[in-house]
C-alpha atoms as a PDB file:
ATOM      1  CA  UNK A   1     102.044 112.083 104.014  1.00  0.00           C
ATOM      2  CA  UNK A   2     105.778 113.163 104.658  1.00  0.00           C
ATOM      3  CA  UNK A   3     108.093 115.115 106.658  1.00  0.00           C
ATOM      4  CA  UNK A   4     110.324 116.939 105.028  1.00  0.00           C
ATOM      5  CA  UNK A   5     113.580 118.302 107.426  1.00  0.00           C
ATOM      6  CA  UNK A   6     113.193 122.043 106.706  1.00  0.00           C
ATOM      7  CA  UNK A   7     110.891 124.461 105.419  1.00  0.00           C
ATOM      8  CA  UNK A   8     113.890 124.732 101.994  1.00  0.00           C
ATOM      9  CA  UNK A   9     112.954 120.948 101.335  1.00  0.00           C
ATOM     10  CA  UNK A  10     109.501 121.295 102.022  1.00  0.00           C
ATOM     11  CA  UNK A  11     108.858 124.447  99.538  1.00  0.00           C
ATOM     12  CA  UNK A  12     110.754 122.192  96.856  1.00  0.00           C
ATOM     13  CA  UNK A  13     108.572 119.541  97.724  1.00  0.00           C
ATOM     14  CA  UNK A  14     105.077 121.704  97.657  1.00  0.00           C
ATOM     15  CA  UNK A  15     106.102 123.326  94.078  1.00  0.00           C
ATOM     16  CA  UNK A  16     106.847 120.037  92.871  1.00  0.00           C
ATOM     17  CA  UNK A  17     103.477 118.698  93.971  1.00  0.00           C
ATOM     18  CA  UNK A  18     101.770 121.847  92.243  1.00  0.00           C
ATOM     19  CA  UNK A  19     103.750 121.387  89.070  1.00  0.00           C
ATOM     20  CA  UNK A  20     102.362 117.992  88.903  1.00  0.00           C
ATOM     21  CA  UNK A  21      98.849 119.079  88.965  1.00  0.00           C
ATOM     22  CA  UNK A  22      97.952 118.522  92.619  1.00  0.00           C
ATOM     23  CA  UNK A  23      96.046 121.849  93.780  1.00  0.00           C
ATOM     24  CA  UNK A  24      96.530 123.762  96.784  1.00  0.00           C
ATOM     25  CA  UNK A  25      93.092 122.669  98.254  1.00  0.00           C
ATOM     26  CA  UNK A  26      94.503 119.190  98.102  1.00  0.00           C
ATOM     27  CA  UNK A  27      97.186 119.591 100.483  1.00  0.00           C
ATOM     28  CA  UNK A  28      98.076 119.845 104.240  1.00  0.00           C
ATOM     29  CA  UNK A  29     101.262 121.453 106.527  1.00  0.00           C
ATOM     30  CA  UNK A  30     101.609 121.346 110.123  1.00  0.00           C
ATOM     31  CA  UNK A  31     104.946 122.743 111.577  1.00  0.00           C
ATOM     32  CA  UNK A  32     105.990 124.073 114.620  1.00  0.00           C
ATOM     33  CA  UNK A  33     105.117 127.995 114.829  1.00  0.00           C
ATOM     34  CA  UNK A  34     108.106 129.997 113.310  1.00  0.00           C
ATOM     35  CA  UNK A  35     107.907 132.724 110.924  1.00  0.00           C
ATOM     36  CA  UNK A  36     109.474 130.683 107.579  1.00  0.00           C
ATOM     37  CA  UNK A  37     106.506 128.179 108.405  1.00  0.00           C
ATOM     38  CA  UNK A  38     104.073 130.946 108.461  1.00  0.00           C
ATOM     39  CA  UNK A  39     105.352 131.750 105.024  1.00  0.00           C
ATOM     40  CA  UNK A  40     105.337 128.637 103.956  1.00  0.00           C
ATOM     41  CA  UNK A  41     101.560 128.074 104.479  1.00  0.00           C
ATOM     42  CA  UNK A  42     100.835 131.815 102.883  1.00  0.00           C
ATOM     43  CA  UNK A  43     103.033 131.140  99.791  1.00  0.00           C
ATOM     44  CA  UNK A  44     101.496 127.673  99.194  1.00  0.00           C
ATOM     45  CA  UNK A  45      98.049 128.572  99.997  1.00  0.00           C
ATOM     46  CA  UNK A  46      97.840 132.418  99.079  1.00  0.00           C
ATOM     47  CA  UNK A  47      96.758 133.063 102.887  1.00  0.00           C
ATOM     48  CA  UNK A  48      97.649 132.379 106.566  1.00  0.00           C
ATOM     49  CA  UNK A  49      97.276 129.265 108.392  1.00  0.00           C
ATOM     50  CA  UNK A  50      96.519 128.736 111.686  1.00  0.00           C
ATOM     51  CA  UNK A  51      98.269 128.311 114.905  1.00  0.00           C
ATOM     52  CA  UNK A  52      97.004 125.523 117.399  1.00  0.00           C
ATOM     53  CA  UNK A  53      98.941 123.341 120.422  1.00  0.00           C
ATOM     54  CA  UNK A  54      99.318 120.394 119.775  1.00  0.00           C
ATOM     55  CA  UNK A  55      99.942 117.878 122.540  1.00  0.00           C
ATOM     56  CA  UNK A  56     103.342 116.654 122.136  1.00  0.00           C
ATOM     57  CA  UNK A  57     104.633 119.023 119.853  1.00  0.00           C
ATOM     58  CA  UNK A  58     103.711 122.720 121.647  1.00  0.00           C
ATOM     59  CA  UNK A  59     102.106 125.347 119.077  1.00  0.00           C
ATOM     60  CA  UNK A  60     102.224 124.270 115.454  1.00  0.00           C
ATOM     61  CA  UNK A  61     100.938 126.317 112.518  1.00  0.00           C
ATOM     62  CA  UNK A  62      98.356 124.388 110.387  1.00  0.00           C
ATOM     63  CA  UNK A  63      96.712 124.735 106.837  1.00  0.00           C
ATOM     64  CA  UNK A  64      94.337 122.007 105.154  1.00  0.00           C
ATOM     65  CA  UNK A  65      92.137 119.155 105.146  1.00  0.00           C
ATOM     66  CA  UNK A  66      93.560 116.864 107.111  1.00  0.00           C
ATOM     67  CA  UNK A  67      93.237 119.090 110.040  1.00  0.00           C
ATOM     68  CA  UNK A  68      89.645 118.835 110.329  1.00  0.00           C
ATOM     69  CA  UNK A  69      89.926 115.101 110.032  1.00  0.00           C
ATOM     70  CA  UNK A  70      92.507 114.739 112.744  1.00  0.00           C
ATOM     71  CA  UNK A  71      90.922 117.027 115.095  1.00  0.00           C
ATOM     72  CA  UNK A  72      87.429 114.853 115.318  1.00  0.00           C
ATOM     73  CA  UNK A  73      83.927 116.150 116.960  1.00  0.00           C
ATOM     74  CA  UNK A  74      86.184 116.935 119.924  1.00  0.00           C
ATOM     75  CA  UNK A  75      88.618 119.082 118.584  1.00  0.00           C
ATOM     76  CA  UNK A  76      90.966 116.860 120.232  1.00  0.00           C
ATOM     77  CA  UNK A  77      94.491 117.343 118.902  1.00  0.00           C
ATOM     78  CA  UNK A  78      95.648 119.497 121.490  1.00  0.00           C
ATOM     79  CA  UNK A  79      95.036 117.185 123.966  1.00  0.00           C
ATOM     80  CA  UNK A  80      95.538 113.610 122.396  1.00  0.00           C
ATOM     81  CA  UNK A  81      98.471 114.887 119.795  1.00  0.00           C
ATOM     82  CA  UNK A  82      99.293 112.982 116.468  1.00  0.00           C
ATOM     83  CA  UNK A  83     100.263 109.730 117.611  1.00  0.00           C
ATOM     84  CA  UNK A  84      96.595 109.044 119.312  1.00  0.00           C
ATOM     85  CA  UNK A  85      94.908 111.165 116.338  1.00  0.00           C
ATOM     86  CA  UNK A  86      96.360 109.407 113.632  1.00  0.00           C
ATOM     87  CA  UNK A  87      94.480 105.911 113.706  1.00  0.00           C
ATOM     88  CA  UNK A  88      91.398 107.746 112.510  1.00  0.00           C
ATOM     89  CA  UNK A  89      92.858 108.287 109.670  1.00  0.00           C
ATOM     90  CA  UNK A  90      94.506 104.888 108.736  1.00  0.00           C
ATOM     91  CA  UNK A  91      97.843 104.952 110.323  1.00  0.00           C
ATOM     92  CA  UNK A  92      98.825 102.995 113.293  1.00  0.00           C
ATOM     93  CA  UNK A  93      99.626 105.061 116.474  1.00  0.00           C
ATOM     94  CA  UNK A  94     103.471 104.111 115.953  1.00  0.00           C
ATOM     95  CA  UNK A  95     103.422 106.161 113.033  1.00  0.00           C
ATOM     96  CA  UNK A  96     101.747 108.664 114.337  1.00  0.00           C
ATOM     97  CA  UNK A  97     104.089 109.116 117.370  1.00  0.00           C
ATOM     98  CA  UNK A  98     106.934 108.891 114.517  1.00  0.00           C
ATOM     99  CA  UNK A  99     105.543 111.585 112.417  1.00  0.00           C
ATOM    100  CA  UNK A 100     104.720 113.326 115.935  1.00  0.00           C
ATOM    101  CA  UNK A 101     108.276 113.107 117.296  1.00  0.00           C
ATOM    102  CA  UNK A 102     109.402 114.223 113.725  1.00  0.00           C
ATOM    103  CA  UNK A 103     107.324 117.742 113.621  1.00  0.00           C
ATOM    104  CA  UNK A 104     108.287 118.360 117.191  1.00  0.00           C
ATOM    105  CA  UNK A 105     112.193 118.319 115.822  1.00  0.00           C
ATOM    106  CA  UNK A 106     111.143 120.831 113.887  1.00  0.00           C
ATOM    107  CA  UNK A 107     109.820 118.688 110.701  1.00  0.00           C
ATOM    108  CA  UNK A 108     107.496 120.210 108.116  1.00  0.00           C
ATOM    109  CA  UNK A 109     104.496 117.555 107.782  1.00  0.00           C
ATOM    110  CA  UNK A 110     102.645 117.514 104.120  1.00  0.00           C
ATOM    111  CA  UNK A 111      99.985 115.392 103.622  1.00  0.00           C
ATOM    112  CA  UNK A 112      98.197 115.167  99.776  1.00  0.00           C
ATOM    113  CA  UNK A 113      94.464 114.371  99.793  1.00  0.00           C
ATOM    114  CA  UNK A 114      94.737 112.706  96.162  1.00  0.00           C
ATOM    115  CA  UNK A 115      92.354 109.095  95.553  1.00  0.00           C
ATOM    116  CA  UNK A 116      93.686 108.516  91.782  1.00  0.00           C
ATOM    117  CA  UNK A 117      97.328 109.781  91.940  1.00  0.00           C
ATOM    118  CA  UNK A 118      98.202 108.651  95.438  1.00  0.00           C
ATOM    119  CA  UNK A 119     101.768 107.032  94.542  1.00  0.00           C
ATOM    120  CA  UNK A 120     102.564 110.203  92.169  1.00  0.00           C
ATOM    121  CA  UNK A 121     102.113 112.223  94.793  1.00  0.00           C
ATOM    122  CA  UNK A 122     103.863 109.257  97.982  1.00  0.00           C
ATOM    123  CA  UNK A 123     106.984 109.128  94.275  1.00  0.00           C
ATOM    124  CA  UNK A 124     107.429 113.139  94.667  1.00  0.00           C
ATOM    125  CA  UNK A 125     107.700 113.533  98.414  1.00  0.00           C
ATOM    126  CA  UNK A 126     110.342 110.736  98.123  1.00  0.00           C
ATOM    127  CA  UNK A 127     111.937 112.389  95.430  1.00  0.00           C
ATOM    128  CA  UNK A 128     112.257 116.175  97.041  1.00  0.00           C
ATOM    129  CA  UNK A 129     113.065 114.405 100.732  1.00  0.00           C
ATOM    130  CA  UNK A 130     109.754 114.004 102.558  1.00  0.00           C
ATOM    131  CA  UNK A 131     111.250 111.091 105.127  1.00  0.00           C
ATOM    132  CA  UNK A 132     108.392 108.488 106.320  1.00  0.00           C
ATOM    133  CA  UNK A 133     106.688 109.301 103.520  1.00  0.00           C
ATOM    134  CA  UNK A 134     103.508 106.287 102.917  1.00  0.00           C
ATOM    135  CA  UNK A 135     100.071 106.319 101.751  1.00  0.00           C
ATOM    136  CA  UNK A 136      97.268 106.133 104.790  1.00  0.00           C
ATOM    137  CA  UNK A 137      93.528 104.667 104.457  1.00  0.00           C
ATOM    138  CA  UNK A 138      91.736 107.784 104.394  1.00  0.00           C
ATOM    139  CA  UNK A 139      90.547 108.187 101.083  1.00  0.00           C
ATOM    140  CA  UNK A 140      94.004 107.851  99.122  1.00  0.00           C
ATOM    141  CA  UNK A 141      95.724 110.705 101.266  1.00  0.00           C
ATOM    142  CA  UNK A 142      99.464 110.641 101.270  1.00  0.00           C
END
């Protein structure tokens, strides 16, 4: 998982990814609702994402499987936000309020569902500018 400062960096970032093999169905964006983040998610996945608020952040657009894992039984992002979400996943709350703060600045988050090719996929999201990028406990996602 990374943040990557703009939606530019982050569609460098995605291509790369998919040039290296990792499919679509493998990854994850959340940004804040704007219409280059909207096309983001439709050029990356070949269809919309959704929109959802997300406490700490306001409404963010969303696409993939780490949605489902951070929202719980209790559908609970909107009210409990990344930084309380994110320990059910692997990370510590500190990085989730860091990855929080960084998507609510406007930050495009990727995350890579990958168990075999985790540090390919942590080595491009360094290399195309995905900031805090590290590797989480939920099985191999980056």
């Amino acid at each position: 998982m990374g943040v990557f400062q703009d939606v530019a960096w982050a569609s460098n970032g995605l291509d790369a990814l998919k040039q290296a093999g990792f499919p679509a169905e493998s990854l994850t964006i959340l940004a804040k609702d704007s219409p280059e983040a909207l096309a983001l998610i439709e050029k990356t996945f070949g269809s919309a994402g959704s929109r959802l608020d997300l406490a700490g952040v306001g409404t963010v657009v969303v696409r993939g499987p780490l949605v489902d894992a951070l929202q719980g039984a209790s559908r609970d992002l909107a009210t409990r936000g990344l930084a309380r979400t994110m320990p059910r996943i692997g990370f510590q709350a500190h990085d989730g309020r860091i990855f929080e703060a960084l998507a609510g600045r406007g930050g495009i988050l990727v995350a890579i569902r990958t168990e075999p090719r985790a540090a390919d996929a942590l080595a491009i999201l360094h290399s195309y500018g995905g900031g805090n990028a590290a590797i989480g406990a939920w099985t191999g996602r980056v």
